[in-house]
Protein backbone atom coordinates (compact mmCIF):
# COMPACT_ATOMS: atom_id res chain seq x y z
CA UNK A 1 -12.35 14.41 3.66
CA UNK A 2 -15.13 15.11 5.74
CA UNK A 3 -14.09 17.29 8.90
CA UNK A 4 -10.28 17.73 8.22
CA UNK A 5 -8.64 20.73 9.10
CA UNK A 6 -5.17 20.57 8.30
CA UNK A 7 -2.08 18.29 8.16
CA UNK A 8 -1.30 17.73 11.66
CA UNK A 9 2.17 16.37 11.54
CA UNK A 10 4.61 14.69 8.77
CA UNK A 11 6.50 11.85 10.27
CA UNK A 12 9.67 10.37 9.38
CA UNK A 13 11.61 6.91 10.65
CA UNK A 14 15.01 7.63 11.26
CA UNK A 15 18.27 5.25 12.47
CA UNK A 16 19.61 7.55 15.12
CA UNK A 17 16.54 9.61 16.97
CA UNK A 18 18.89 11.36 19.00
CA UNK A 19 21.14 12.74 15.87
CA UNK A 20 17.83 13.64 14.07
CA UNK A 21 16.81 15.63 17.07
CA UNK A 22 19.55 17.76 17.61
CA UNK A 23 19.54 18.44 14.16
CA UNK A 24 16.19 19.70 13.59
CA UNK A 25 17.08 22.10 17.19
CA UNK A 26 20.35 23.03 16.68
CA UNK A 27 20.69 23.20 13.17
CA UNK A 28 17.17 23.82 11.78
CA UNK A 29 15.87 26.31 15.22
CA UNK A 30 13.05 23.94 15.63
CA UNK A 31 11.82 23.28 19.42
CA UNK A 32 11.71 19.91 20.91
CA UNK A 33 7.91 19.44 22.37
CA UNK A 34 7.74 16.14 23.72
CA UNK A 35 9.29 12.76 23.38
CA UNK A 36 7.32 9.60 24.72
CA UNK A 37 8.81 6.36 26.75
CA UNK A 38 9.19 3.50 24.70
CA UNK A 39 6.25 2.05 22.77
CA UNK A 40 6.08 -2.12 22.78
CA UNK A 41 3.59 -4.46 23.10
CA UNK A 42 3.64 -8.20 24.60
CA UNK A 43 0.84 -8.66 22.26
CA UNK A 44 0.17 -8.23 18.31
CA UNK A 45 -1.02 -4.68 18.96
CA UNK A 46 1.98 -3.38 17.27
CA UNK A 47 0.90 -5.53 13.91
CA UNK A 48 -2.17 -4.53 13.73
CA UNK A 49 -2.32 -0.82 14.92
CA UNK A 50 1.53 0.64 13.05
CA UNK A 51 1.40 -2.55 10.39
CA UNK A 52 4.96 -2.93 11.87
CA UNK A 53 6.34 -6.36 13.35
CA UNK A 54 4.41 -7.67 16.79
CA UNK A 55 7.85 -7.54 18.81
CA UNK A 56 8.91 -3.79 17.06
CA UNK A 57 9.28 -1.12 19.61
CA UNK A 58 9.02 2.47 19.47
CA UNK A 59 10.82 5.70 20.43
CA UNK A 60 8.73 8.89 19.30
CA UNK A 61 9.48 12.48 19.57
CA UNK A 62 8.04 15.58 17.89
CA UNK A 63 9.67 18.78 17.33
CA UNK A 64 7.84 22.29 16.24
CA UNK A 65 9.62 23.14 13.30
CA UNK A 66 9.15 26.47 12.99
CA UNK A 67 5.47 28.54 12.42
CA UNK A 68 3.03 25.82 10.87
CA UNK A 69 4.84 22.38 11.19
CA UNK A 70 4.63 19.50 13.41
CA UNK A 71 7.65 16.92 12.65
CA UNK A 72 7.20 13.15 14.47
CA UNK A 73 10.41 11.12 14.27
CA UNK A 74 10.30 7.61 14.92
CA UNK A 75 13.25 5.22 15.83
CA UNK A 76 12.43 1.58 15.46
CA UNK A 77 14.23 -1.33 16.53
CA UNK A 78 12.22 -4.63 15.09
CA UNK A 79 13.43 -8.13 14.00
CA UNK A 80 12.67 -7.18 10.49
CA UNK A 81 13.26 -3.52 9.41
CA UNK A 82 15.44 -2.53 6.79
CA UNK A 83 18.42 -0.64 8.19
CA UNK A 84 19.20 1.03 4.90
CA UNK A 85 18.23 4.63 3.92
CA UNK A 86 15.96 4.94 1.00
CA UNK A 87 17.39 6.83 -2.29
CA UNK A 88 15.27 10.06 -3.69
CA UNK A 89 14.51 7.72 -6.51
CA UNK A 90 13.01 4.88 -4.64
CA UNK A 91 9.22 4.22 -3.98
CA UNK A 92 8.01 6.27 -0.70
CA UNK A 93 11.52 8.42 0.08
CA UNK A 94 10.13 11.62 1.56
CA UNK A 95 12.28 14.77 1.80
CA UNK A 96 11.47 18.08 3.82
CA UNK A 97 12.17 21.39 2.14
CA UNK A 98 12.18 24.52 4.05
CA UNK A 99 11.63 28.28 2.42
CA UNK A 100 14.35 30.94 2.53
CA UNK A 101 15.30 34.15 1.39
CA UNK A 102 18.85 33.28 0.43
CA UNK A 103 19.18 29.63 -0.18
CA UNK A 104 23.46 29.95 -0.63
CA UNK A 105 23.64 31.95 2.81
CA UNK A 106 20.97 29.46 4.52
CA UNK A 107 23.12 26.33 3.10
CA UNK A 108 26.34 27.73 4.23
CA UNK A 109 25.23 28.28 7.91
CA UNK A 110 23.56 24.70 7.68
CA UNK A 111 27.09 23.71 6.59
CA UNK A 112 28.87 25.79 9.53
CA UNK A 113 26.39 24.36 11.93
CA UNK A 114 25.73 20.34 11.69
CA UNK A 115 28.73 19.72 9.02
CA UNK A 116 26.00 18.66 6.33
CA UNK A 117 27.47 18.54 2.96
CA UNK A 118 25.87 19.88 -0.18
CA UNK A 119 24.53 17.38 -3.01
CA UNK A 120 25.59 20.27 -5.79
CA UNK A 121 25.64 23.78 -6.32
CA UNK A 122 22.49 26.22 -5.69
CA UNK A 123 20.40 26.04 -8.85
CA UNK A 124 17.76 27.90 -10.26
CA UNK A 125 14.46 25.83 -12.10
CA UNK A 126 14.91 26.87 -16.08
CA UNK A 127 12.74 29.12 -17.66
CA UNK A 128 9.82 27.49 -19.50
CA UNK A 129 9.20 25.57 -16.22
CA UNK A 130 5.56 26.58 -14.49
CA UNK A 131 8.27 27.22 -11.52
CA UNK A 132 11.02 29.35 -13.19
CA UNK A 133 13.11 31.38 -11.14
CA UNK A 134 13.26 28.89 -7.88
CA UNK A 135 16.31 28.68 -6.13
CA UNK A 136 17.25 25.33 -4.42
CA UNK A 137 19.93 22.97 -3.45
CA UNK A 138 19.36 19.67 -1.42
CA UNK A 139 22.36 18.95 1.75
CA UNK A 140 22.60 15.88 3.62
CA UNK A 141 21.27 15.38 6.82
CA UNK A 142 20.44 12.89 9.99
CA UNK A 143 16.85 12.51 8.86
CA UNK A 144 18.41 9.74 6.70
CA UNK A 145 16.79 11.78 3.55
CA UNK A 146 18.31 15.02 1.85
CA UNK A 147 17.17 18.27 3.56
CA UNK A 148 16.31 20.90 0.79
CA UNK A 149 16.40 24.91 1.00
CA UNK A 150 14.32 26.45 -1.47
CA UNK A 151 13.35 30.09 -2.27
CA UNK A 152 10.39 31.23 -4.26
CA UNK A 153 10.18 34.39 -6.51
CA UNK A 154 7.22 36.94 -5.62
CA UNK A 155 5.30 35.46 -8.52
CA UNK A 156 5.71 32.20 -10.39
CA UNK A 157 5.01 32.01 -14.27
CA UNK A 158 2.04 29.46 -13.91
CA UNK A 159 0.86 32.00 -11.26
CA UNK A 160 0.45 34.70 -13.53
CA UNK A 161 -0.93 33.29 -15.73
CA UNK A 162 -4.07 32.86 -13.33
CA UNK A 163 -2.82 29.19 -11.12
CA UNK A 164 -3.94 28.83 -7.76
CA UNK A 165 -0.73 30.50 -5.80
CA UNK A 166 1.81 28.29 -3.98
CA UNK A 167 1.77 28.91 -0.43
CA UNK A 168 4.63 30.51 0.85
CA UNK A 169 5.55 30.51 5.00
CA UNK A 170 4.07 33.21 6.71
CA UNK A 171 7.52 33.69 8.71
CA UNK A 172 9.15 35.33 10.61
CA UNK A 173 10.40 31.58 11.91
CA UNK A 174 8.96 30.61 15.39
CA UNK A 175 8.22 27.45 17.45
CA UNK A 176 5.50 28.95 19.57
CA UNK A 177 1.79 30.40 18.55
CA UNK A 178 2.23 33.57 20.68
CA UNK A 179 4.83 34.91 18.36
CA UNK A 180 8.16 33.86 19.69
CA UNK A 181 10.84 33.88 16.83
CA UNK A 182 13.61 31.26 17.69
CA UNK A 183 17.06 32.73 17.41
CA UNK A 184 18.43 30.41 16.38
CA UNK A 185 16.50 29.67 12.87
CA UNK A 186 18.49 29.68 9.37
CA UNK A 187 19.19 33.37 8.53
CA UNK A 188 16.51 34.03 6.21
CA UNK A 189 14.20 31.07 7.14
CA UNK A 190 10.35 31.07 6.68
CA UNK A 191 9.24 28.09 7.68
CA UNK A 192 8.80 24.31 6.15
CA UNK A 193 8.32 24.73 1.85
CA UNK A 194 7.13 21.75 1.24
CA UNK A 195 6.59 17.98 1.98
CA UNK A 196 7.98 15.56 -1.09
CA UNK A 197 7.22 11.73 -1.78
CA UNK A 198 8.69 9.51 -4.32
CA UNK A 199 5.73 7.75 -5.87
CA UNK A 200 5.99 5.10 -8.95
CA UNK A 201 2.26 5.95 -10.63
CA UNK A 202 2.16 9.82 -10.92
CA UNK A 203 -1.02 9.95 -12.22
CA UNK A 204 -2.85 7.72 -9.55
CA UNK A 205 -1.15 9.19 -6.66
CA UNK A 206 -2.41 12.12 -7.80
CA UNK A 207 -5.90 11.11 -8.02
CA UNK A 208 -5.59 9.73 -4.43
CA UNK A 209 -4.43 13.63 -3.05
CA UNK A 210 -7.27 15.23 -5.19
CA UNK A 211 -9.79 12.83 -4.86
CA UNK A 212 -9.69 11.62 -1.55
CA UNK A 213 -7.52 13.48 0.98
CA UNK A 214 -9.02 16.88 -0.90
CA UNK A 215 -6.05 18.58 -1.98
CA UNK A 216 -5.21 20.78 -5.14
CA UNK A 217 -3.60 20.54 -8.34
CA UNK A 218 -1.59 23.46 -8.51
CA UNK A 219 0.98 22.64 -11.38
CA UNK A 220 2.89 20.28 -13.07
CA UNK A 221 6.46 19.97 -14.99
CA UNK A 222 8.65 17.22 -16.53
CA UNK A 223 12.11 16.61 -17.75
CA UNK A 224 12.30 14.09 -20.08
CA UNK A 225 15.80 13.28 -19.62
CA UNK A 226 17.70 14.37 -16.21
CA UNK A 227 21.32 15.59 -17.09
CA UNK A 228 23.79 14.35 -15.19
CA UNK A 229 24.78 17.80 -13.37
CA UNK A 230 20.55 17.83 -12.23
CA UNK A 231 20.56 14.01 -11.48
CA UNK A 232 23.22 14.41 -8.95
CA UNK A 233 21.99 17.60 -7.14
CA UNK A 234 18.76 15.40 -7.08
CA UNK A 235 20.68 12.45 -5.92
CA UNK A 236 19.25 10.32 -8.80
CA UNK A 237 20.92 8.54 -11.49
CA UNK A 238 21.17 10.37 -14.31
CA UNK A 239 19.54 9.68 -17.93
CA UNK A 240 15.73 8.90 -17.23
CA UNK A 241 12.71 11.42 -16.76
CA UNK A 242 11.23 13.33 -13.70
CA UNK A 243 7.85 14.21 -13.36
CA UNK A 244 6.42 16.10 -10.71
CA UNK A 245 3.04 17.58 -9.45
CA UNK A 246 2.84 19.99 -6.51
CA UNK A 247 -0.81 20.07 -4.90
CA UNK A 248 -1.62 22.30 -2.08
CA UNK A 249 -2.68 20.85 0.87
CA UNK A 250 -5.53 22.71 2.83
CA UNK A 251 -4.92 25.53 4.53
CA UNK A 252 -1.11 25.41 5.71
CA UNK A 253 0.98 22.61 3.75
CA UNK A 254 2.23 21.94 0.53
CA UNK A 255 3.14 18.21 -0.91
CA UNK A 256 5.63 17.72 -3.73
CA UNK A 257 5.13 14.04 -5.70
CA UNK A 258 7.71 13.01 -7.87
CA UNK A 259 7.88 10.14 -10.16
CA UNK A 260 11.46 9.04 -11.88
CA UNK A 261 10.95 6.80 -15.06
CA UNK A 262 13.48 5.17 -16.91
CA UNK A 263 16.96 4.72 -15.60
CA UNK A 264 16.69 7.11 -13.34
CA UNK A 265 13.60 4.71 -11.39
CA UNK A 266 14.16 3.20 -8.33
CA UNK A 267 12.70 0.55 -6.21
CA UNK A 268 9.01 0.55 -6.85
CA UNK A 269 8.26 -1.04 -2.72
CA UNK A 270 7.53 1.81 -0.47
CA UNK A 271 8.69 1.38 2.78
CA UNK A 272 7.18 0.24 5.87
CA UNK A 273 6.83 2.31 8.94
CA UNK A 274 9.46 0.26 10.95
CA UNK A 275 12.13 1.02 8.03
CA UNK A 276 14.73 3.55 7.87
CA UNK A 277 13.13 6.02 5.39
CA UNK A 278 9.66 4.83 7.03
CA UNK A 279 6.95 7.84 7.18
CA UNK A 280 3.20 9.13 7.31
CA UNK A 281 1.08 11.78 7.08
CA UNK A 282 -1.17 12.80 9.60
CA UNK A 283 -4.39 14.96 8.75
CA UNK A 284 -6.27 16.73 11.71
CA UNK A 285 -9.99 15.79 11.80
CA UNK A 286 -13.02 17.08 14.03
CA UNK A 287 -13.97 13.20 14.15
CA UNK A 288 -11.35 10.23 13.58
CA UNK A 289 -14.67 7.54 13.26
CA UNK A 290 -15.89 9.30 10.54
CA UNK A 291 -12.66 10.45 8.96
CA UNK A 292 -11.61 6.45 8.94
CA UNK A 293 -14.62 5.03 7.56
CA UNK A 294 -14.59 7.88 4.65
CA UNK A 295 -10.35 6.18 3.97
CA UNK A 296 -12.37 2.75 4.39
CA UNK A 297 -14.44 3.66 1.75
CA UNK A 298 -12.18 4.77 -0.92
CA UNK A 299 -9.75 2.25 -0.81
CA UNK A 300 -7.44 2.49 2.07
CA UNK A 301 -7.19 -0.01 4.86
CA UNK A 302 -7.69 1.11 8.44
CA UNK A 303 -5.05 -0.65 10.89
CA UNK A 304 -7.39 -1.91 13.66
CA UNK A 305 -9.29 0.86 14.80
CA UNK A 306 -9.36 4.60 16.14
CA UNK A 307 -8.18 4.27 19.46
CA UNK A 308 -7.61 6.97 22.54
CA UNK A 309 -4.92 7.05 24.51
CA UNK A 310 -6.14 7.42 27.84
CA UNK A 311 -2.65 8.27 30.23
CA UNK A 312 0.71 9.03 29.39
CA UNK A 313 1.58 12.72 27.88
CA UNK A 314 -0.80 12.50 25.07
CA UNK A 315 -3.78 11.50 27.05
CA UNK A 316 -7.01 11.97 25.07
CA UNK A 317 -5.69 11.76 22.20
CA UNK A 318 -7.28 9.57 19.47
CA UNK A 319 -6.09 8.44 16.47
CA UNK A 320 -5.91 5.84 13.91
CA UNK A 321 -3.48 4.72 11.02
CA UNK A 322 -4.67 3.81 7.10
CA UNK A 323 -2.73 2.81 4.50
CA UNK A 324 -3.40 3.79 0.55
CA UNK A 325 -3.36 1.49 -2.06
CA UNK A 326 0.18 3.23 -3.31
CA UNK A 327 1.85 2.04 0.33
CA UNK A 328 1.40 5.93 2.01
CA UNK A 329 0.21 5.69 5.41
CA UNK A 330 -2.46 8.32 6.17
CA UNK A 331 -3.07 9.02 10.05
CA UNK A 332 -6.12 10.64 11.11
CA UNK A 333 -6.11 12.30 14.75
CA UNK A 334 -8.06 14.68 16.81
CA UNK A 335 -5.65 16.45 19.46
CA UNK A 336 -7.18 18.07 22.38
CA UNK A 337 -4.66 20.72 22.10
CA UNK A 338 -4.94 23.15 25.43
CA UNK A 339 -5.67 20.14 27.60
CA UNK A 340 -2.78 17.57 27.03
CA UNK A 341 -0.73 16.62 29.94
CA UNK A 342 2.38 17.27 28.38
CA UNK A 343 1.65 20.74 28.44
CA UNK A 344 1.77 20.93 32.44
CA UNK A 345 5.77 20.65 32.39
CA UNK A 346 7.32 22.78 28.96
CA UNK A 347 5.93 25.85 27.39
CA UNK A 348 6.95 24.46 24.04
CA UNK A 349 3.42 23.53 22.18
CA UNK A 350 2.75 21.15 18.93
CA UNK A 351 1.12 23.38 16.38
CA UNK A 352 -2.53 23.00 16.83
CA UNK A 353 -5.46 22.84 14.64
CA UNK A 354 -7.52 25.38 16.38
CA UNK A 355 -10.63 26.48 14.33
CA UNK A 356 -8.57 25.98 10.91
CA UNK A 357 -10.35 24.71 7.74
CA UNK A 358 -9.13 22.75 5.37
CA UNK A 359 -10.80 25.11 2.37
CA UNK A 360 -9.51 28.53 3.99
CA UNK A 361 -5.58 28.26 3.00
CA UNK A 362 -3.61 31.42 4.82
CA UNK A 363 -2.65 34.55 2.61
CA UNK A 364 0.21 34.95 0.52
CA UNK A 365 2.92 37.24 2.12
């Protein structure tokens, strides 16, 4: 996409912003930034700008969740959102995974501090798999969506054999760009794995990643048929297939997509932004016009029109919302990071884009 630099921020719409905030602080080590006033509108701005109902209002805060990650949460309260969580299996649920050194010593301190419970034991991807030798388990959490800890061995099978490497976190984990390592991070914690989204067309959301937003295939596995013991750790019913492909996204982010078939699909209507289990992904551009009309022309819709906010915290900000043809909601933004009025009152900073391009993805540790 012409002029993108990296994924700004992932956002996720959560039933209790005040829950999900503590828990990405006290639980996760992530730093709260900022968190606005209320957003409403008298008008049908709120329609046609977050495709979300004209009387909907907004609570919005974003955390820095640890080196490389900006995380928006988003409480709505609107005549017509659906209350109830999305399942992993269901059409655009979205999961954060974050990279550690000893995922059964991470999950037990996640346990010890927010009472989180796991879905199953730690498990380990089979040999045969272009991942073999990952380490995960996925544990409740208030972001309505399971929280997974994940660690990756030195070198993957499908990266020996010549693949484009996964990125792992730099780490140490830290909220701030001078350095800073928060305290009070997961023992062993890197920094955010991954990004996952439940999608029902594999193949086309795929396209739409590659094609489009720019990012790249870096592998691929299946299971044909999820055992029970997997299906439950996943969250899933069991019996039906998983298929997965893992794409790199420029120079800092990684996206999982998953597709369940069978009986272990779900329901195939992504949520919208105003629903529990409600998200987007925002890319960081050099120019939002020309970012938007580039979605315009491959098939998204742009909501309205790139706007700037001109007072408030995030003066001079400017922005605009798309949606895909799959139901993902793509933001585009240009933050003038350095010079937002937010800044003047915390030392806590979003991660910015700097001089980052999207082609130059950071070494491996």
């Amino acid at each position: 996409m012409p002029g993108a630099q990296r994924v700004d921020h992932l956002a996720f719409t959560v039933s209790d912003l005040d829950a999900a905030i503590d828990f990405a602080e006290t639980a996760l080590g992530g730093e709260l930034v900022y968190r606005l006033p209320p957003l409403t509108h008298a008008d049908d701005w709120m329609r046609v700008h977050l495709d979300v109902h004209p009387r909907a209002s907004a609570e919005i805060a974003l955390v820095r969740l640890g080196p490389d990650t900006n995380l928006e949460l988003f409480a709505y309260q609107s005549p017509d959102r659906t209350a109830a969580p999305r399942a992993p299996h269901d059409a655009g649920h979205v999961h954060l995974a974050l990279h550690v050194t000893d995922v059964a010593r991470a999950a037990a301190e996640l346990t010890r501090r927010a009472g989180v419970s796991p879905l199953g034991p730690v498990r380990r991807v089979p040999d045969g798999q272009p991942d073999a030798g990952t380490r995960w388990v996925r544990l409740s959490s208030p972001f309505d969506a399971p929280l997974e800890l994940r660690s990756v061995p030195a070198a993957l099978p499908y990266e020996v054999e010549g693949g484009t490497p996964r990125r792992r976190p730099p780490g140490p984990w830290r909220n701030r760009d001078d350095g800073t390592a928060s305290r009070r991070g997961l023992p062993g914690a890197l920094g955010v794995d991954h990004f996952a989204r439940t999608v029902t067309d594999l193949d086309a959301a795929e396209r739409f990643f590659v094609d489009v937003l720019g990012a790249e295939l870096l592998y691929r596995n299946e299971q044909s048929v999820l055992p029970a013991d997997v299906a439950a750790a996943l969250g899933v019913p069991p019996g039906g297939g998983l298929r997965r492909a893992v794409l790199g996204m420029g120079p800092t982010d990684t996206i999982e997509l998953a597709c369940y078939e069978g009986t272990s699909a779900g329901d195939p209507h992504p949520p919208r932004n105003s629903d529990v289990g409600g998200s987007h992904l925002a890319l960081h551009v050099r120019d939002v016009d020309v970012a938007a009309a580039y979605l315009a022309e491959h098939g998204c819709t742009v909501l309205g029109g790139p706007e700037t906010i001109d007072q408030g915290p995030l003066t001079g900000d400017r922005w605009v919302y798309t949606r895909a043809p799959f139901g993902l909601y793509v933001e585009v933004v240009r933050m003038p990071d350095g010079a937002l009025p937010y800044e003047r009152t915390t030392a806590a900073r979003r991660r910015a884009a700097h001089e980052l391009s999207w082609t130059v993805r950071h070494p491996r540790r």
